[in-house]
Protein backbone atom coordinates (compact mmCIF):
# COMPACT_ATOMS: atom_id res chain seq x y z
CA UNK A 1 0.00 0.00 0.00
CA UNK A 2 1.28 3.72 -0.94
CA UNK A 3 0.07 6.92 -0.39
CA UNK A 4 -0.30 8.23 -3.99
CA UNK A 5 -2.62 11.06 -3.34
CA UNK A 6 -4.11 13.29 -0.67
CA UNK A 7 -5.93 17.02 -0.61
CA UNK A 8 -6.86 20.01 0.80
CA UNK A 9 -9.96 21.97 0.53
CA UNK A 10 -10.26 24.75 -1.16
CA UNK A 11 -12.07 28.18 -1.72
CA UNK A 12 -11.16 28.80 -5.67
CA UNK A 13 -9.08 25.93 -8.26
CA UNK A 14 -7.68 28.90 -9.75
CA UNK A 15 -6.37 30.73 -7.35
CA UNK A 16 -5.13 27.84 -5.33
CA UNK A 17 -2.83 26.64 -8.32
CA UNK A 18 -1.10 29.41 -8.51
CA UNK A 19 -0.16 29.89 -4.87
CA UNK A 20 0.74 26.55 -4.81
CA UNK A 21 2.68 26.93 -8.32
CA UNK A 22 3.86 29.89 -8.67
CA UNK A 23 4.58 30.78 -4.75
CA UNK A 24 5.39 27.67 -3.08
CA UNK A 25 6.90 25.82 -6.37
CA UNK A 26 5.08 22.79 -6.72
CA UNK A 27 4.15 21.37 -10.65
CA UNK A 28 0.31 21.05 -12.16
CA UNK A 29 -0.17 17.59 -12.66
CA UNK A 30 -3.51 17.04 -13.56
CA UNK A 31 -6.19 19.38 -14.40
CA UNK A 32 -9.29 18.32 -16.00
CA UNK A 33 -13.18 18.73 -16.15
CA UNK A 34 -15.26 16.60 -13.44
CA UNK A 35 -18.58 18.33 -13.33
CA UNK A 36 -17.98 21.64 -12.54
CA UNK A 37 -15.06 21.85 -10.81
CA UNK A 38 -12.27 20.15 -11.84
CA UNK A 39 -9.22 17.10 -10.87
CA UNK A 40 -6.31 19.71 -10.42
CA UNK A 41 -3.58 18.66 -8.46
CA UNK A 42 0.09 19.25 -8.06
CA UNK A 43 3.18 17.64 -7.26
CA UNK A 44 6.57 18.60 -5.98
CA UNK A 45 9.53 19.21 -9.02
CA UNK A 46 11.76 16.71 -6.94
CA UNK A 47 8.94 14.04 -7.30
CA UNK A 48 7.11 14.45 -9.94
CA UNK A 49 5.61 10.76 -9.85
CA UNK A 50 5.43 11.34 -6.58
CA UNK A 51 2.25 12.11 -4.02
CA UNK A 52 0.21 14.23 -5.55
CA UNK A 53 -2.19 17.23 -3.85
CA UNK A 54 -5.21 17.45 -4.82
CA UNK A 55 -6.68 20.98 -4.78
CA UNK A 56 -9.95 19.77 -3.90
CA UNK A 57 -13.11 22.77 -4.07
CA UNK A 58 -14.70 22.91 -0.89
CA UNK A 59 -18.13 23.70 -2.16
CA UNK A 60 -19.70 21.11 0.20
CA UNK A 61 -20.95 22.35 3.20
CA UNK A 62 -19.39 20.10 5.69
CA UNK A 63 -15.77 20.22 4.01
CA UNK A 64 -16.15 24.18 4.59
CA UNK A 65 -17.40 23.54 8.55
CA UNK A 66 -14.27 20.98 8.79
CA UNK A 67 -11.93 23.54 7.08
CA UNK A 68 -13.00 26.67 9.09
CA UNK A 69 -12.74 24.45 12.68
CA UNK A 70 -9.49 23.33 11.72
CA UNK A 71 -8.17 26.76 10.46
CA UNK A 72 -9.60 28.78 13.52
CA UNK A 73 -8.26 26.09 15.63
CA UNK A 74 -4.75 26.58 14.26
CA UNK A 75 -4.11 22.93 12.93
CA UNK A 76 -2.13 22.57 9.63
CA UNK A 77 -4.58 21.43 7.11
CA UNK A 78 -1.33 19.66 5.47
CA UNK A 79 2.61 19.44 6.50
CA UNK A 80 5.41 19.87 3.44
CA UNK A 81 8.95 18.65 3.98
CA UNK A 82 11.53 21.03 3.16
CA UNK A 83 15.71 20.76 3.42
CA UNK A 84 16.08 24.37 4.68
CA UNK A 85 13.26 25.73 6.88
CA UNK A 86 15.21 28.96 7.56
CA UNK A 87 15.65 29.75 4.07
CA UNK A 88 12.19 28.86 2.77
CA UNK A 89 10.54 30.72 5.61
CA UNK A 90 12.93 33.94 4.28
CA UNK A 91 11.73 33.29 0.54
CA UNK A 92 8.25 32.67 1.39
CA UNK A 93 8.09 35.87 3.16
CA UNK A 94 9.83 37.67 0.83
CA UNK A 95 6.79 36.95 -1.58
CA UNK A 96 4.06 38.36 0.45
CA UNK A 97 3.49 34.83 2.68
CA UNK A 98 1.82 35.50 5.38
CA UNK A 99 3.10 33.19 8.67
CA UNK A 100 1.20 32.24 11.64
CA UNK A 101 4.11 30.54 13.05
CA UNK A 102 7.75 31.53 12.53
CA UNK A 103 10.25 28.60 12.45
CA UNK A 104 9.91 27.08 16.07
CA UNK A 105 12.67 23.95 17.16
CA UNK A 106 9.85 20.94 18.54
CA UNK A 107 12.99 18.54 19.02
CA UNK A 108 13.18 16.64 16.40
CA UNK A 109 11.90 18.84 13.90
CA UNK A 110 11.59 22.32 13.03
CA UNK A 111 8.46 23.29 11.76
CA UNK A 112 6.61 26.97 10.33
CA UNK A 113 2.88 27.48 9.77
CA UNK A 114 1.36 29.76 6.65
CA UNK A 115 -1.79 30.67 5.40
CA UNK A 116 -2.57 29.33 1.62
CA UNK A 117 -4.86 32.08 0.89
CA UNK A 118 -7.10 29.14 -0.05
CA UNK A 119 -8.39 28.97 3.79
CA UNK A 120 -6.08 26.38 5.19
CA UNK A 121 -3.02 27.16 7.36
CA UNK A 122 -0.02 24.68 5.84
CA UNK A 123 3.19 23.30 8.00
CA UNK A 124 6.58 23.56 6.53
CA UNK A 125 9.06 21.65 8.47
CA UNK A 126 12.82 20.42 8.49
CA UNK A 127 13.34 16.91 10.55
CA UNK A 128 16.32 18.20 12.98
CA UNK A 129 17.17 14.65 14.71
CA UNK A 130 17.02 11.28 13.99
């Protein structure tokens, strides 16, 4: 068994692929018609048959109850590895990202919180320790 695919709920496709392109780097993978919305999802440039995200529309009531909770509660609606926290939290600010948490040392990992724009705070982190 692999994990292949997973999501996060979203206010608008569009403008959720190009935060998550054109801000945070990641590829479009898919992006076709199903009803009206539409499969869109993205992958990271170092894994591009890797996991994909799909930027899934959150048009159904209870995925925007579930989204809001989380969000107000100040849980990561998804966690990103990255080699460098220090430096991506610098270049992710630098283009207008706006940080709940700055980089914070939990012991074995590192680990920043932003908000997608989308309505979903997102984890960065950097594993420290092994």
């Amino acid at each position: 068994m692999k994990i292949k695919l997973t999501s996060v709920f979203v206010d608008d496709q569009e403008k959720a692929l190009t935060f998550y392109t054109e801000t945070l780097g990641f590829v479009k993978k898919h992006d076709f018609p199903v009803g009206q919305f539409k499969w869109l999802t993205v992958v990271s440039p170092e894994e591009p048959n890797g996991t994909e995200l799909l930027l899934e529309p959150s048009d159904n009531p209870a995925a925007q109850t579930f989204k809001q909770a989380i969000f107000e509660q100040g849980i990561p609606a998804a966690a990103f590895a990255v080699a460098d926290i220090q430096q991506e939290y610098v270049r992710l600010k630098e283009l207008g990202v706006e940080f709940t948490m700055e980089p914070t040392n939990m012991g074995m990992t590192t680990a920043a919180v932003f908000n997608d724009t989308c309505g979903n705070l997102i984890q960065i982190y950097q594993v420290t320790a092994s």
